[in-house]
C-alpha atoms as a PDB file:
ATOM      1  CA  UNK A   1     -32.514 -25.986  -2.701  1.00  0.00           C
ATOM      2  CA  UNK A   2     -33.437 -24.040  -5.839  1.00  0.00           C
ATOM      3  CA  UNK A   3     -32.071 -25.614  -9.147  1.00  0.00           C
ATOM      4  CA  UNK A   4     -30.644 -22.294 -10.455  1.00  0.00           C
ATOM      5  CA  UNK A   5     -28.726 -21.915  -7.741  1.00  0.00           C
ATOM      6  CA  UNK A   6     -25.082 -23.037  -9.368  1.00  0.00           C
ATOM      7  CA  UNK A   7     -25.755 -20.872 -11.694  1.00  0.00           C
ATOM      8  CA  UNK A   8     -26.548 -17.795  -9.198  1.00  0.00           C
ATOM      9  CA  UNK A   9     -22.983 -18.202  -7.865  1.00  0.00           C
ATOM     10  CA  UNK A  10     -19.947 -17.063  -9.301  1.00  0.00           C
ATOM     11  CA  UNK A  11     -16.491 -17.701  -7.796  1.00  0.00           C
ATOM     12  CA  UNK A  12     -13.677 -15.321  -8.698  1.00  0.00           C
ATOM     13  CA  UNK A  13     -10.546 -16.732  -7.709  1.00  0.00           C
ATOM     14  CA  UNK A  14      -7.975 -14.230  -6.741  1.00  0.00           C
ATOM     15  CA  UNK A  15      -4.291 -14.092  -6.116  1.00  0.00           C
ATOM     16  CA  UNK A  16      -2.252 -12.007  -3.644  1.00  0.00           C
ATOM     17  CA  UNK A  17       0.062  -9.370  -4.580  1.00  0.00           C
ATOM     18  CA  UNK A  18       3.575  -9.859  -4.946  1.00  0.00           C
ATOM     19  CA  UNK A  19       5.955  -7.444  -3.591  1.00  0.00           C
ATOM     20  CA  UNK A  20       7.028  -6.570  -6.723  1.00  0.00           C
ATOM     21  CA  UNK A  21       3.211  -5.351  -7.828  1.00  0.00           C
ATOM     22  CA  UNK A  22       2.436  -3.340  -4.467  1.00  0.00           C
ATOM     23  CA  UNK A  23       5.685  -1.576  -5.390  1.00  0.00           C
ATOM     24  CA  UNK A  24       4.032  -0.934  -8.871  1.00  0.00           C
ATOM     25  CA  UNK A  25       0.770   0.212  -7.574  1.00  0.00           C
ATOM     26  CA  UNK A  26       2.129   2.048  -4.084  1.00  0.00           C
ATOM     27  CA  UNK A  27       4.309   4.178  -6.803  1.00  0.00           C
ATOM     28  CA  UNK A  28       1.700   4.993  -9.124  1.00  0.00           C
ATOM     29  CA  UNK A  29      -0.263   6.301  -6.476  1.00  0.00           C
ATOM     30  CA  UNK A  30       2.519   8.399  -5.289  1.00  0.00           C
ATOM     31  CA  UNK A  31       2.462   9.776  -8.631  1.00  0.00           C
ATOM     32  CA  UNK A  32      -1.039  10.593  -9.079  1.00  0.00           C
ATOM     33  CA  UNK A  33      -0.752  11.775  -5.492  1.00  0.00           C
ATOM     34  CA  UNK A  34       2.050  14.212  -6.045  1.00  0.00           C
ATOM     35  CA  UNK A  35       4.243  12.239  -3.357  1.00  0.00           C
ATOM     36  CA  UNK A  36       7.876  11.641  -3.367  1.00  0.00           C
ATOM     37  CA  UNK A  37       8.875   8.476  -1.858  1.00  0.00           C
ATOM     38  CA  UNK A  38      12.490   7.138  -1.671  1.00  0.00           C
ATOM     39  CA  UNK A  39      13.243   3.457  -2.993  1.00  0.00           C
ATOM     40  CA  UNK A  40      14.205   1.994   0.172  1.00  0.00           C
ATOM     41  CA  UNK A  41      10.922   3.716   1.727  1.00  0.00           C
ATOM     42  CA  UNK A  42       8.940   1.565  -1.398  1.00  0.00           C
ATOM     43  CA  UNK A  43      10.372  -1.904  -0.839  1.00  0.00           C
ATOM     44  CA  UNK A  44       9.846  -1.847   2.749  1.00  0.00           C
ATOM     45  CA  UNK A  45       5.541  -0.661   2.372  1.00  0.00           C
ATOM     46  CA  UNK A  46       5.268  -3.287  -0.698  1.00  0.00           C
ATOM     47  CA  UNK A  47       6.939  -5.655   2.193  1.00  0.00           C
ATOM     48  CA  UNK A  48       4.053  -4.769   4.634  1.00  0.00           C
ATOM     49  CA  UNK A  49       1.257  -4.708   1.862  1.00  0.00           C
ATOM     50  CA  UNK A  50       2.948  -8.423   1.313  1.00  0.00           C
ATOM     51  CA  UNK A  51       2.172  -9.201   5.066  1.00  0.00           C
ATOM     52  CA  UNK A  52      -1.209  -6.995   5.585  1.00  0.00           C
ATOM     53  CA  UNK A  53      -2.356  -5.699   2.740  1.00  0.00           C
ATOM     54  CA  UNK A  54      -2.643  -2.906  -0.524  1.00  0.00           C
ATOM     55  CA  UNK A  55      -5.725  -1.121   1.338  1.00  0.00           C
ATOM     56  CA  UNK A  56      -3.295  -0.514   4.399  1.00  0.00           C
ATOM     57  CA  UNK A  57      -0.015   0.243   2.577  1.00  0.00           C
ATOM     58  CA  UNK A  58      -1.714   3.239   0.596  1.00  0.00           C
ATOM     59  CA  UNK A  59      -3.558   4.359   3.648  1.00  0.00           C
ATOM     60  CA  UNK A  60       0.150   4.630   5.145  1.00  0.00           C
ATOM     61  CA  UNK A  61       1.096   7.664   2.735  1.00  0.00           C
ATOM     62  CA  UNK A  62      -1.126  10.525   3.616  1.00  0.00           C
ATOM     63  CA  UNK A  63       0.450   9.856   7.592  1.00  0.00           C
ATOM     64  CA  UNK A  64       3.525   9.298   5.817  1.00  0.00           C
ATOM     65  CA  UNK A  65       3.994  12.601   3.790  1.00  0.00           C
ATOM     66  CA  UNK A  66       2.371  14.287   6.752  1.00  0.00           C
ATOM     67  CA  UNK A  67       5.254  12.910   9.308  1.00  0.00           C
ATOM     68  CA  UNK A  68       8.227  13.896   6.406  1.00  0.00           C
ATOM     69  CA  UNK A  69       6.533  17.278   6.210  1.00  0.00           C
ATOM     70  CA  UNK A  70       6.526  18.029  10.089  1.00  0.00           C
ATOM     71  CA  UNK A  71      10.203  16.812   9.797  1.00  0.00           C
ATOM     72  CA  UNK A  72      10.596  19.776   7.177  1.00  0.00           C
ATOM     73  CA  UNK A  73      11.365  17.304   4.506  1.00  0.00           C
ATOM     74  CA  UNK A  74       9.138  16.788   1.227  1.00  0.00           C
ATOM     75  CA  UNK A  75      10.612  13.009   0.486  1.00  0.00           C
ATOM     76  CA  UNK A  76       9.238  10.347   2.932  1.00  0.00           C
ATOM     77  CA  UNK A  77      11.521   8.117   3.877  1.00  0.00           C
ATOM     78  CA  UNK A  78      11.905   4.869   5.177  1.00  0.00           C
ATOM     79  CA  UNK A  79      12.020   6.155   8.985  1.00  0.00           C
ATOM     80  CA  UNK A  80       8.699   8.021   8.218  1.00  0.00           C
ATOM     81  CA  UNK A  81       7.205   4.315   6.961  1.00  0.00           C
ATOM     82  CA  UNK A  82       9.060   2.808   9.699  1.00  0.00           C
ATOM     83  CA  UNK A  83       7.355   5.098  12.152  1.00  0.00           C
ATOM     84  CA  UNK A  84       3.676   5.511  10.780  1.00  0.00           C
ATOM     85  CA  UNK A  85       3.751   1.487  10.618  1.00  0.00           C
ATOM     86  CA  UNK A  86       4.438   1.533  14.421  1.00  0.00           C
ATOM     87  CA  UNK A  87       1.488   3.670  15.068  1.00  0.00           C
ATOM     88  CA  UNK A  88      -0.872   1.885  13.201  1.00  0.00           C
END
């Protein structure tokens, strides 16, 4: 085993996201996005980014906006994250 090799490795210890912060991020993504979500539609993806994770929840909204569209509506809602959840 080569002597250097401590030194080669480098652990980064991370934390998971709290609800809270995938609420933060999920919004300010809506933002730069040009999405409107509604509150209740908010808590429940930073719920499911709590139990799968960020990557997914964001990947939710395009579907998301897509299904509130189709509906004829420009807010998604929680149905639409309800619904897009169920599919994927």
């Amino acid at each position: 085993m080569p002597v250097d090799l401590l030194d080669r490795l480098v652990i980064i210890r991370t934390m998971p996201y709290s609800v809270d912060e995938i609420v933060q991020v999920v919004s300010i993504r809506a933002q730069t996005e040009s999405l409107t979500i509604d509150e209740d539609a908010l808590v429940l993806l930073g719920e499911i980014g709590a139990n799968t994770s960020l990557r997914y929840v964001i990947q939710l909204l395009t579907p998301g906006m897509i299904l509130a569209k189709t509906s004829g509506r420009d807010t998604i809602t929680r149905a639409d994250v309800e619904e897009i959840d169920s599919l994927f």
